[in-house]
C-alpha atoms as a PDB file:
ATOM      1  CA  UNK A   1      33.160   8.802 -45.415  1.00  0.00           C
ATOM      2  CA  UNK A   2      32.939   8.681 -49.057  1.00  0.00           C
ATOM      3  CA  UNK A   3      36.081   9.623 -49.830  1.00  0.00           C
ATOM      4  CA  UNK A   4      38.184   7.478 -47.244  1.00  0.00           C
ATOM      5  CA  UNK A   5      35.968   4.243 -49.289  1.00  0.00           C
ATOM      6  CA  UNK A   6      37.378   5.092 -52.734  1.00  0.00           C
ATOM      7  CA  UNK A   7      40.934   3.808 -50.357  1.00  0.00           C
ATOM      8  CA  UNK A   8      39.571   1.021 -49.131  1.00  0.00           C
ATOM      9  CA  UNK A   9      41.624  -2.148 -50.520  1.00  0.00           C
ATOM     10  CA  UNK A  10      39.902  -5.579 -49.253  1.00  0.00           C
ATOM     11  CA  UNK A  11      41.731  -8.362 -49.633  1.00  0.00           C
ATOM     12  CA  UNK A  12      40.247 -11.005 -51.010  1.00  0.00           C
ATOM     13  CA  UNK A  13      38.071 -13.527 -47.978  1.00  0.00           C
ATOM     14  CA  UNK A  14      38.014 -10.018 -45.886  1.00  0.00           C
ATOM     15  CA  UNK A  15      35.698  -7.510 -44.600  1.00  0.00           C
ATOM     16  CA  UNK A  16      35.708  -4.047 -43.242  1.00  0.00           C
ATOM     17  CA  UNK A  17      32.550  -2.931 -40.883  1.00  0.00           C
ATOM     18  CA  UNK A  18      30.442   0.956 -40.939  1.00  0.00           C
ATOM     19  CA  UNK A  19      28.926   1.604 -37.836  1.00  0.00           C
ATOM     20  CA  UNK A  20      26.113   4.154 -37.547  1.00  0.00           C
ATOM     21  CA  UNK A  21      25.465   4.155 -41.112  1.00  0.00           C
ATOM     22  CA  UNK A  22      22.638   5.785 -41.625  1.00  0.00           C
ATOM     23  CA  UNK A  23      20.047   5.170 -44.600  1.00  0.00           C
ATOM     24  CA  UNK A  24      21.101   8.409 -46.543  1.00  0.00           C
ATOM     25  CA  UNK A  25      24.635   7.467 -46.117  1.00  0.00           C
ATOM     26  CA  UNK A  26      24.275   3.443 -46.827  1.00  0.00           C
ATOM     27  CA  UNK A  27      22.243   4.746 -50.285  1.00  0.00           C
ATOM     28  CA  UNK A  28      25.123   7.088 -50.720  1.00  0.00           C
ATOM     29  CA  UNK A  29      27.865   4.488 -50.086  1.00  0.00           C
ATOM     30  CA  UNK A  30      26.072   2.035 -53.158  1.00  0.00           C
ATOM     31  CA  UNK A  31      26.110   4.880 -55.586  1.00  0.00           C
ATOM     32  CA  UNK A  32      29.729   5.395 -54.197  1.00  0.00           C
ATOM     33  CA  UNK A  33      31.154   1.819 -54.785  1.00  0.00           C
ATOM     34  CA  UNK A  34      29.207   1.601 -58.163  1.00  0.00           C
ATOM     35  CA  UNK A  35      27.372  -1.817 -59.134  1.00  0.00           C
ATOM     36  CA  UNK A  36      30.377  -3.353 -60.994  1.00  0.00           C
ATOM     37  CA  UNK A  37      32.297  -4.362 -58.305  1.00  0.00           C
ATOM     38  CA  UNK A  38      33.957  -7.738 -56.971  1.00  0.00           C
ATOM     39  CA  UNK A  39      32.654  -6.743 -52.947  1.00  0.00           C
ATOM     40  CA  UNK A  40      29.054  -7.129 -51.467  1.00  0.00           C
ATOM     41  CA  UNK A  41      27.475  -5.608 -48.990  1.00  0.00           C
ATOM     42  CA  UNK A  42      25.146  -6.198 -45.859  1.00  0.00           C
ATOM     43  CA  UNK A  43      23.476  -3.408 -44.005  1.00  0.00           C
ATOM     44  CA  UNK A  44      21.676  -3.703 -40.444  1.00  0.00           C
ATOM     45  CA  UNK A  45      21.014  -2.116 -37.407  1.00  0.00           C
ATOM     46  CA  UNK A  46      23.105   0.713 -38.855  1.00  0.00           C
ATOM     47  CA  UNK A  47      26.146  -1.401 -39.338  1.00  0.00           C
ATOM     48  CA  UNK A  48      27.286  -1.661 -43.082  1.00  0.00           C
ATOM     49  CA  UNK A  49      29.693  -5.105 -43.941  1.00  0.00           C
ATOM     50  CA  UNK A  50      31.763  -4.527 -47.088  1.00  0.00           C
ATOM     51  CA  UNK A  51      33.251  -8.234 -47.992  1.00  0.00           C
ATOM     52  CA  UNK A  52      35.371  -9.109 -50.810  1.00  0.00           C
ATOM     53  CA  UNK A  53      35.055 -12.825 -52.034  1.00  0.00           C
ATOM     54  CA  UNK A  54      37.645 -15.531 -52.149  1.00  0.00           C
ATOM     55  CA  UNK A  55      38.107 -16.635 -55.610  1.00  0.00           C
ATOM     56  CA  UNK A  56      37.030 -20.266 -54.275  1.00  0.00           C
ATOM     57  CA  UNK A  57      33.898 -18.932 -53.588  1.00  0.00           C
ATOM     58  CA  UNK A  58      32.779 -17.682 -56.948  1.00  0.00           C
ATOM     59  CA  UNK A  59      34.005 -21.087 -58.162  1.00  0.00           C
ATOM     60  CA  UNK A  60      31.319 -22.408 -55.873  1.00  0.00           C
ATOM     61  CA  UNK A  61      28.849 -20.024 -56.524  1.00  0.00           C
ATOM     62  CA  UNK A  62      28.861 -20.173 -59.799  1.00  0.00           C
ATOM     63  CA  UNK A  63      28.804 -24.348 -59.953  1.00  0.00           C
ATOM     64  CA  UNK A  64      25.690 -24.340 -57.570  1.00  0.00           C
ATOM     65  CA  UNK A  65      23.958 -21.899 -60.016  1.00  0.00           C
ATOM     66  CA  UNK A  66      24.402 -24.119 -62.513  1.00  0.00           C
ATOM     67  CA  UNK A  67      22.367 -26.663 -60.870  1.00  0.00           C
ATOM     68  CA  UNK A  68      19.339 -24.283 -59.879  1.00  0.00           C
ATOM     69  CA  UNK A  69      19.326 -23.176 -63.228  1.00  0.00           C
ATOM     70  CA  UNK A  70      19.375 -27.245 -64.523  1.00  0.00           C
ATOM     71  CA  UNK A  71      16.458 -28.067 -61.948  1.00  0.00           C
ATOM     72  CA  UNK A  72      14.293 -25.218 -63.227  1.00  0.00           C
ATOM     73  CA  UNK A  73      15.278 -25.521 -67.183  1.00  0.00           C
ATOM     74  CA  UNK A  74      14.228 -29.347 -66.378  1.00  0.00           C
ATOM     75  CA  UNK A  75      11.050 -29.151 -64.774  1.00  0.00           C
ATOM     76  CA  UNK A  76      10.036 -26.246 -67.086  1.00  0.00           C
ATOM     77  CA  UNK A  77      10.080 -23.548 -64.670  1.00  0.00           C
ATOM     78  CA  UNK A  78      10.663 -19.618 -66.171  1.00  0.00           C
ATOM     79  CA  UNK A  79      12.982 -17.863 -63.533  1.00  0.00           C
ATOM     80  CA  UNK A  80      14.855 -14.556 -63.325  1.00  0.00           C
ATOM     81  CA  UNK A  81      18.228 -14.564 -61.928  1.00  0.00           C
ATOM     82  CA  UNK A  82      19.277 -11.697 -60.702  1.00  0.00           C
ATOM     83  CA  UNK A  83      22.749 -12.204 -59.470  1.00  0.00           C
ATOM     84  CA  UNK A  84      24.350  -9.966 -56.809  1.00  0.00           C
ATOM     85  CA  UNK A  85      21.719  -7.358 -56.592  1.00  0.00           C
ATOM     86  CA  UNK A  86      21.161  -4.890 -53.993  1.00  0.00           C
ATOM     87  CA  UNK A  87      17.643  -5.676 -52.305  1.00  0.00           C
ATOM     88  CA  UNK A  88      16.974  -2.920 -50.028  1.00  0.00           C
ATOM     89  CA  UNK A  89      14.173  -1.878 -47.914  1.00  0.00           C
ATOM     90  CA  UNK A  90      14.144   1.656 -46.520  1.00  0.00           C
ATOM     91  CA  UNK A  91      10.865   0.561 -44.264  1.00  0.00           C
ATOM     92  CA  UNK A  92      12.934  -1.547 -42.442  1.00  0.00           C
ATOM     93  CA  UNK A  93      16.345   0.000 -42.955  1.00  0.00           C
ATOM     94  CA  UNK A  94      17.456  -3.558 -44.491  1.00  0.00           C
ATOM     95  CA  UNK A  95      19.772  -4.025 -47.385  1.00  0.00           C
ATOM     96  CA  UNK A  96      21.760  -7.354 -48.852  1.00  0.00           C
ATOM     97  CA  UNK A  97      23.719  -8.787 -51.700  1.00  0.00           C
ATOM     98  CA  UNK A  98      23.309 -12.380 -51.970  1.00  0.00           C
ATOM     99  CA  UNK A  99      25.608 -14.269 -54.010  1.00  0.00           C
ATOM    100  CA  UNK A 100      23.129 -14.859 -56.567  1.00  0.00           C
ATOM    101  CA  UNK A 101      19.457 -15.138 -56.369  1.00  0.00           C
ATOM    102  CA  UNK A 102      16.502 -15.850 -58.579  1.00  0.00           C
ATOM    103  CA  UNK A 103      12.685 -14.891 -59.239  1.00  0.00           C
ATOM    104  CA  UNK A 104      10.926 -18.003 -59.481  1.00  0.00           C
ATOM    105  CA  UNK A 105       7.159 -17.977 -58.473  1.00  0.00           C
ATOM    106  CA  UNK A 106       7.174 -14.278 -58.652  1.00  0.00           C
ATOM    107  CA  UNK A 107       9.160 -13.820 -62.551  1.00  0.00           C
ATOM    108  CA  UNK A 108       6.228 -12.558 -63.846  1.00  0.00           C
ATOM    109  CA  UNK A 109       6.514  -9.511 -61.252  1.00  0.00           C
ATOM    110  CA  UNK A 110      10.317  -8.482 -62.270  1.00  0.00           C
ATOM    111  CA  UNK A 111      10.479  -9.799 -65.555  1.00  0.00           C
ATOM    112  CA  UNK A 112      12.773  -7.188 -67.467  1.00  0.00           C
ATOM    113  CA  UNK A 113      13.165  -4.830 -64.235  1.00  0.00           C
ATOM    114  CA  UNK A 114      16.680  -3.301 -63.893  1.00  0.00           C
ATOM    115  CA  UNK A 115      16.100  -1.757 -60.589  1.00  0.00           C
ATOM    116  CA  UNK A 116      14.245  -3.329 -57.480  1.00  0.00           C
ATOM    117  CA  UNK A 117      12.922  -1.872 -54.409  1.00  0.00           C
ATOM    118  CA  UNK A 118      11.372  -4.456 -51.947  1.00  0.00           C
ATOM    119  CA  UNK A 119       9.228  -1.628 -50.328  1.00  0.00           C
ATOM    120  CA  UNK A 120       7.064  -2.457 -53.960  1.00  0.00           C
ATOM    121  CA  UNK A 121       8.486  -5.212 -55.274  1.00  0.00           C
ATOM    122  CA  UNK A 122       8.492  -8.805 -53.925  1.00  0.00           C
ATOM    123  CA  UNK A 123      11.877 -10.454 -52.645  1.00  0.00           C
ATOM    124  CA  UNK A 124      13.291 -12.698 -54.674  1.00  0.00           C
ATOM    125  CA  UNK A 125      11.906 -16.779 -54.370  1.00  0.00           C
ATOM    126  CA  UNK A 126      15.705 -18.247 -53.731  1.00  0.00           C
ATOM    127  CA  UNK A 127      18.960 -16.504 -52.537  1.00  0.00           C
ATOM    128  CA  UNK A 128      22.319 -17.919 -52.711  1.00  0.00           C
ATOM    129  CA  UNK A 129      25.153 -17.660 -49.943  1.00  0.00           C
ATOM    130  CA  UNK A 130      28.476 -19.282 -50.004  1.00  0.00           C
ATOM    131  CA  UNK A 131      29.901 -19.038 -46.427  1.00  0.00           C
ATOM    132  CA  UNK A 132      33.610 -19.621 -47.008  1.00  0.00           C
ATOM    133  CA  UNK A 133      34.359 -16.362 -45.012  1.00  0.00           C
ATOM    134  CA  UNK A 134      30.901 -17.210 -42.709  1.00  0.00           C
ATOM    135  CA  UNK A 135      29.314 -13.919 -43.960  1.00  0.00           C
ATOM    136  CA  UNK A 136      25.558 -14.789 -44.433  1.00  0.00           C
ATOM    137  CA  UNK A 137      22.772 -12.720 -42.673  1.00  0.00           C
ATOM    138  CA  UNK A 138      19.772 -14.683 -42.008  1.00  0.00           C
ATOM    139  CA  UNK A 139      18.481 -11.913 -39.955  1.00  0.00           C
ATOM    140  CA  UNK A 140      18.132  -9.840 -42.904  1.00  0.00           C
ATOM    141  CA  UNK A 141      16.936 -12.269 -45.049  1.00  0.00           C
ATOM    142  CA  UNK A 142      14.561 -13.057 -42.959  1.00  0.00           C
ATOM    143  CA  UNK A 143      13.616  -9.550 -42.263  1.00  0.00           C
ATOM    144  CA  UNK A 144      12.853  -8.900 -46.222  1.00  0.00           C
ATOM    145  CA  UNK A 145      10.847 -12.279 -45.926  1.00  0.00           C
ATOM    146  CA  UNK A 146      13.031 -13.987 -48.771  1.00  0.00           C
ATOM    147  CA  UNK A 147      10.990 -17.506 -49.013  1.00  0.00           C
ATOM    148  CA  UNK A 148      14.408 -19.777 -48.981  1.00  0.00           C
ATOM    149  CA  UNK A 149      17.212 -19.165 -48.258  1.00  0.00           C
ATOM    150  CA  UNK A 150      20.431 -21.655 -49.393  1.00  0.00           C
ATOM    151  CA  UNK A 151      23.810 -21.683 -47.581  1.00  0.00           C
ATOM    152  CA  UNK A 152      26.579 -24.033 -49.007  1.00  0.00           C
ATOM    153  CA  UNK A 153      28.928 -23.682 -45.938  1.00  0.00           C
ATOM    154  CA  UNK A 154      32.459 -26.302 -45.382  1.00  0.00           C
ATOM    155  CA  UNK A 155      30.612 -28.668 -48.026  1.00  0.00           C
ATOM    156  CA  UNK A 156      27.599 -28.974 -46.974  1.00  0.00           C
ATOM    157  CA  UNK A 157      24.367 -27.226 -48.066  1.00  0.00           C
ATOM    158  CA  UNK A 158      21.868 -26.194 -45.855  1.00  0.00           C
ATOM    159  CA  UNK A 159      18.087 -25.488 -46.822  1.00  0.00           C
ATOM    160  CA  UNK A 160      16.106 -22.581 -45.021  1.00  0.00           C
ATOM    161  CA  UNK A 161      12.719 -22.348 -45.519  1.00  0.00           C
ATOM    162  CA  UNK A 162      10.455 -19.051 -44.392  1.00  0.00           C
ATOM    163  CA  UNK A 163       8.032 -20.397 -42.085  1.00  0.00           C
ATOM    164  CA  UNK A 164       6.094 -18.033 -39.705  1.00  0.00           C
ATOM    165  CA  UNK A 165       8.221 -15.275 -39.757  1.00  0.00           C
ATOM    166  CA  UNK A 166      11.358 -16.825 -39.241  1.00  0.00           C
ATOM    167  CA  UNK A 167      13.801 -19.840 -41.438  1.00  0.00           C
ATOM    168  CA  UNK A 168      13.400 -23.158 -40.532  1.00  0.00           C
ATOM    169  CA  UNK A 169      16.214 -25.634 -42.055  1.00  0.00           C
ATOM    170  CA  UNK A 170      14.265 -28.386 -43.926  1.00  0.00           C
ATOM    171  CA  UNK A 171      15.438 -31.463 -45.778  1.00  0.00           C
ATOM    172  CA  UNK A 172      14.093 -30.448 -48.696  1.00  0.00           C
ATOM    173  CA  UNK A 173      13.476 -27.251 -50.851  1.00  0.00           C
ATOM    174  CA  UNK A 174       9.882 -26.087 -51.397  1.00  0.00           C
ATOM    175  CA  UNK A 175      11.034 -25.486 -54.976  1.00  0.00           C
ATOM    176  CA  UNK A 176      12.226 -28.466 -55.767  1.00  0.00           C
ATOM    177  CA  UNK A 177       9.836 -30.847 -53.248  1.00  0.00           C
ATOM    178  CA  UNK A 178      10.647 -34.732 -52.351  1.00  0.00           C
ATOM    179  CA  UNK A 179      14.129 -34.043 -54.651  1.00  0.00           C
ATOM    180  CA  UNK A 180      16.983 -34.799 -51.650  1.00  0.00           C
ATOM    181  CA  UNK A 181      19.231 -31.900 -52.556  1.00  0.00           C
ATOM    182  CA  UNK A 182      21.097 -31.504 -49.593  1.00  0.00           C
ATOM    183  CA  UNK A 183      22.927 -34.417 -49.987  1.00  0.00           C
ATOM    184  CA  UNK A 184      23.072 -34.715 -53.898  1.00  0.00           C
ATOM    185  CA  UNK A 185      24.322 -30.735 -54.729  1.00  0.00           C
ATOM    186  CA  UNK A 186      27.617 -31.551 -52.544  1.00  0.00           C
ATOM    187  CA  UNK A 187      27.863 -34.983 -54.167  1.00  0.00           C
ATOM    188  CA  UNK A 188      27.616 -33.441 -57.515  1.00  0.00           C
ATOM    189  CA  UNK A 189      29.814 -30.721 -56.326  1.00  0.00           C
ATOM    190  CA  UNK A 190      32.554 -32.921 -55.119  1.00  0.00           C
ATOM    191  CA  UNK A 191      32.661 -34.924 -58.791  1.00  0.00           C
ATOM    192  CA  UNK A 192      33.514 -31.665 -60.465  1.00  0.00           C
ATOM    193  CA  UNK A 193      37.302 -32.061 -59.007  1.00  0.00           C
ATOM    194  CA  UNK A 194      37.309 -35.366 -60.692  1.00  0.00           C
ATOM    195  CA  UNK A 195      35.345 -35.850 -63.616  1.00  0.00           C
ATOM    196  CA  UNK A 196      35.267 -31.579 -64.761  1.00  0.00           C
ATOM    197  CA  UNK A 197      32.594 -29.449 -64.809  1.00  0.00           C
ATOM    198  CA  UNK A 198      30.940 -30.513 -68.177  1.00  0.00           C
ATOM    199  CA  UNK A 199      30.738 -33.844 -67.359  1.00  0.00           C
ATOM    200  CA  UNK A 200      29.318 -33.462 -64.500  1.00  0.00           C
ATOM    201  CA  UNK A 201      26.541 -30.980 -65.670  1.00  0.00           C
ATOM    202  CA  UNK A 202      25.768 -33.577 -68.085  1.00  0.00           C
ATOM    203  CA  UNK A 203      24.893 -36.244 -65.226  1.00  0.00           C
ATOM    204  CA  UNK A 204      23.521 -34.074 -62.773  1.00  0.00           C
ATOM    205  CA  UNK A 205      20.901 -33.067 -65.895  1.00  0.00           C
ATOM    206  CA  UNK A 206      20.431 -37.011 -66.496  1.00  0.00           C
ATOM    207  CA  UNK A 207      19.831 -37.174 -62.710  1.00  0.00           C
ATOM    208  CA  UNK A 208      17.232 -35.083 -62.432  1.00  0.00           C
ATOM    209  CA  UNK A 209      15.400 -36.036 -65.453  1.00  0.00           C
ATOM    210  CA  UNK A 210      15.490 -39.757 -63.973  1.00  0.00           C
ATOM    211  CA  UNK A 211      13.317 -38.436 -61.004  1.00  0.00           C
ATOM    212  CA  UNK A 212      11.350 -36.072 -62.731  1.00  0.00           C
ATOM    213  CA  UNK A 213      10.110 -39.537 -64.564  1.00  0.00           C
ATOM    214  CA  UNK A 214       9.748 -41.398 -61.290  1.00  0.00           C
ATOM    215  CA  UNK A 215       7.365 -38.613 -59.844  1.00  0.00           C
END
């Protein structure tokens, strides 16, 4: 198996699927593929997803992250990102790459940790998915018991909040509380083609600090 993946050559926006993938052989694959690599990976039920992103959608990505990181720089909260990194839990035969992620209420935990298992270490507070090609797991997710869960998806951006063992889409984050996100981030989002991404930064910063005031 290893040796047909070093042939694998996945467009960009496609996916190939593993099927009875076992845990030895899904831990074998990761060290396989290496961790600098433009694909991510999903692993459940013994089925393994290899995906390689559109270049639209690390546009996205990337832009969104910029605004998490604004909220929490603004309201003076320390955070962790953590980017594209495996989470994996052999207890559950679980694994995912989220398009970024970030230690939030829990920094303290992972603060200067290269290497995460969630059989010890907590999930991280907030993952990122950009569905362009419609690859997010919530079953996983919700399986390693990630608190929220984000999924910007055809423009929109959809907020999924673990509740009782299971996400619940809320109109609000419980991050960021009574701060309408879902239908600012795609506003903001939407300027960038205009205005540029600087610019934009800028006023998305001077909108948040207007409601931090108003709180």
């Amino acid at each position: 198996m290893l040796l047909e993946l070093k042939r694998f050559n996945i467009p960009p926006g496609h996916k190939v699927f593993l099927e009875n993938v076992t845990w030895q052989e899904f831990e074998s694959i990761l060290e396989e593929l290496g961790e600098h690599r433009a694909s991510r990976i999903a692993y459940g039920n013994g089925i393994l997803e290899i995906m390689t992103p559109l270049p639209e959608h690390e546009t996205t990505k990337l832009f969104i992250t910029n605004f998490v990181e604004i909220l929490l720089e603004e309201l003076d909260i320390d955070f962790y990102p953590l980017g594209s990194t495996t989470f994996k839990n052999k207890e559950i035969l679980k694994g995912i790459e989220p398009d970024n992620c970030f230690y939030i209420q829990n920094e303290a935990a992972v603060r200067g940790k290269e290497r995460l298992d969630l059989s010890v270490d907590p999930p991280p507070d907030l993952a990122l998915e950009i569905d362009l090609t419609s690859r997010t797991h919530p079953s996983i997710y919700e399986a390693l018991k990630v608190p929220e869960l984000w999924r910007f998806e055809k423009g929109k951006l959809q907020i999924n909040v673990f509740q009782d063992e299971k996400y619940v889409e809320s109109a609000f984050s419980s991050i960021f509380p009574n701060l309408p996100l879902v239908e600012v981030i795609p506003q903001y989002l939407s300027q960038i083609k205009a205005a540029g991404r600087n610019k934009t930064m800028r006023a998305f910063r001077t909108w948040v600090r207007e409601q931090i005031t108003s709180f």
